[in-house]
Protein backbone atom coordinates (compact mmCIF):
# COMPACT_ATOMS: atom_id res chain seq x y z
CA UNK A 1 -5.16 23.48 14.94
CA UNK A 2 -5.70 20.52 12.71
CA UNK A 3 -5.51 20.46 9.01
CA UNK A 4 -8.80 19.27 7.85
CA UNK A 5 -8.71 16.20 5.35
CA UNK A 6 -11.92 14.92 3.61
CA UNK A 7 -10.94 11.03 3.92
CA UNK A 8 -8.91 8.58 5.57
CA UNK A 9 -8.30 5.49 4.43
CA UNK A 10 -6.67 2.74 6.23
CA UNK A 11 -5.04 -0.39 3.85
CA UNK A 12 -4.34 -4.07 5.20
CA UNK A 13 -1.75 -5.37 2.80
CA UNK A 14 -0.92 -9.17 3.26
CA UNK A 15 3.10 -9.35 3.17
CA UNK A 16 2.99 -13.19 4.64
CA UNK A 17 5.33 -15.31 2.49
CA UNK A 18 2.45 -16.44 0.09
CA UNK A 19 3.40 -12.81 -1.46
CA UNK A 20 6.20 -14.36 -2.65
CA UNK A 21 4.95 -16.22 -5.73
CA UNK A 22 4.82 -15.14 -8.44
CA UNK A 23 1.12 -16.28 -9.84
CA UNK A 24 0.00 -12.68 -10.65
CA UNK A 25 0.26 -11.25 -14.78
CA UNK A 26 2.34 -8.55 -14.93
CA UNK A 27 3.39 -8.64 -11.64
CA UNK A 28 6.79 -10.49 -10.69
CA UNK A 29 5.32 -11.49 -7.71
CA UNK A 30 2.07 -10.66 -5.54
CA UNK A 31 3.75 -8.31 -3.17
CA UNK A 32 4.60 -6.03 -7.04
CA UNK A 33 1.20 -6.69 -7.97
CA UNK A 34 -0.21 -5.04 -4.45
CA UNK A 35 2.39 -2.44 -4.43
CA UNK A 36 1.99 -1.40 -8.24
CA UNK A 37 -2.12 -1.61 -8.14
CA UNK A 38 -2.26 0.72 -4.82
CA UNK A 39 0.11 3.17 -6.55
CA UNK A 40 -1.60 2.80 -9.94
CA UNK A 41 -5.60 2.43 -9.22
CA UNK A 42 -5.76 3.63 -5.63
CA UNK A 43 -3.78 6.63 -5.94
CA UNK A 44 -2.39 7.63 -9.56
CA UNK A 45 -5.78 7.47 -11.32
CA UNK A 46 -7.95 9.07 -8.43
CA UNK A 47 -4.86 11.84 -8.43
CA UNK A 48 -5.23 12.15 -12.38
CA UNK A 49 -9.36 11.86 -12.12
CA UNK A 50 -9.72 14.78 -9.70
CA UNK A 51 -11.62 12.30 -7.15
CA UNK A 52 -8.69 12.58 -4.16
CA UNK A 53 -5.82 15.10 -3.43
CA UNK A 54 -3.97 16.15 -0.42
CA UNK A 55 -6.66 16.07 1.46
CA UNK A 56 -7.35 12.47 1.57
CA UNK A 57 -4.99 10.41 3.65
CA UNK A 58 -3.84 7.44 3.25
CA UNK A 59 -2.26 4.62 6.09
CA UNK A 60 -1.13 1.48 5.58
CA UNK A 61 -0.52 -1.67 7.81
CA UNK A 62 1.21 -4.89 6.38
CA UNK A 63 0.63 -8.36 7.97
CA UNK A 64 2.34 -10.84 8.74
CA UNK A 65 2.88 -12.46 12.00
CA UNK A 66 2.08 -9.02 13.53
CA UNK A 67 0.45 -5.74 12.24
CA UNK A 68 3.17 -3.20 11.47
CA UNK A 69 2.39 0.47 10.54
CA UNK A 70 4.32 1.48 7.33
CA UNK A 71 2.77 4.29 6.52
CA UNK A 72 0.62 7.28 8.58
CA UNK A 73 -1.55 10.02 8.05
CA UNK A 74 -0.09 10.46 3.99
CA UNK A 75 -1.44 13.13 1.88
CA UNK A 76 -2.94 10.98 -2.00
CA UNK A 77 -0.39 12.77 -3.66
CA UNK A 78 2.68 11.61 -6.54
CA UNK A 79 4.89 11.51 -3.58
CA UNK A 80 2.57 8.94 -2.21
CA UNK A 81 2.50 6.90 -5.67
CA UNK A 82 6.75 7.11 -5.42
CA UNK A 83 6.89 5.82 -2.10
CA UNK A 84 4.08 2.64 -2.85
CA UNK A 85 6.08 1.85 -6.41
CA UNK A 86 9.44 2.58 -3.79
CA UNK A 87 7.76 -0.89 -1.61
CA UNK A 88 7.51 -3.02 -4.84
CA UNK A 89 11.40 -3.05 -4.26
CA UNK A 90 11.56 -5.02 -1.06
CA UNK A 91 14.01 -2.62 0.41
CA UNK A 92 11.30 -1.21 3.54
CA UNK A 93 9.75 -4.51 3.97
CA UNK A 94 10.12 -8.17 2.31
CA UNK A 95 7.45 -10.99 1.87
CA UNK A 96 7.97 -13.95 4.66
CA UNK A 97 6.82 -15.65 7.34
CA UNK A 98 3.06 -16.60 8.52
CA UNK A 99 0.34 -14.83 8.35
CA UNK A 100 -1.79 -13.75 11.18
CA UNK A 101 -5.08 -14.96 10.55
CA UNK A 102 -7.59 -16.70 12.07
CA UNK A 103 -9.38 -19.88 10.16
């Protein structure tokens, strides 16, 4: 049987090469800024607030010229903050090329 989970959410983050710059404070680029705000205000502080747990699930899909799963079905837990601070590093997936949108 299932586990039951009270929430899903599924994230769009933009890793076109416009991620690359580096325009955003505290950030060294935009990709860090996305990667440190998910794992900070989207997980961390929910976590530390009582407002989601292992419950809640979390996907994400980056864009650029295509849609690429990175991450599926993952509990809001500190392992989930590790792995989003992990991305900042470039190491699972790097800024570049177009994006896919339409004007």
């Amino acid at each position: 049987s299932k586990a039951k989970y009270g929430s899903h959410s599924v994230l769009v983050v933009d890793m076109s090469g416009s991620m690359r710059r580096d325009d955003v404070n505290g950030a060294r680029c935009r990709s860090d800024g996305v990667w440190t705000a998910l794992a900070r205000d989207y997980v961390k502080a929910p976590l530390e607030r009582g407002e989601r747990g292992g419950n809640d699930l979390i996907s994400i899909v980056v864009m650029r010229d295509t849609a690429t799963v990175v991450m599926k079905y993952e509990p809001t837990t500190l392992i989930l903050y590790n792995k989003l601070v992990q991305m900042r590093e470039w190491k699972t997936i790097r800024p570049g090329g177009p994006g896919n949108y339409v004007p």
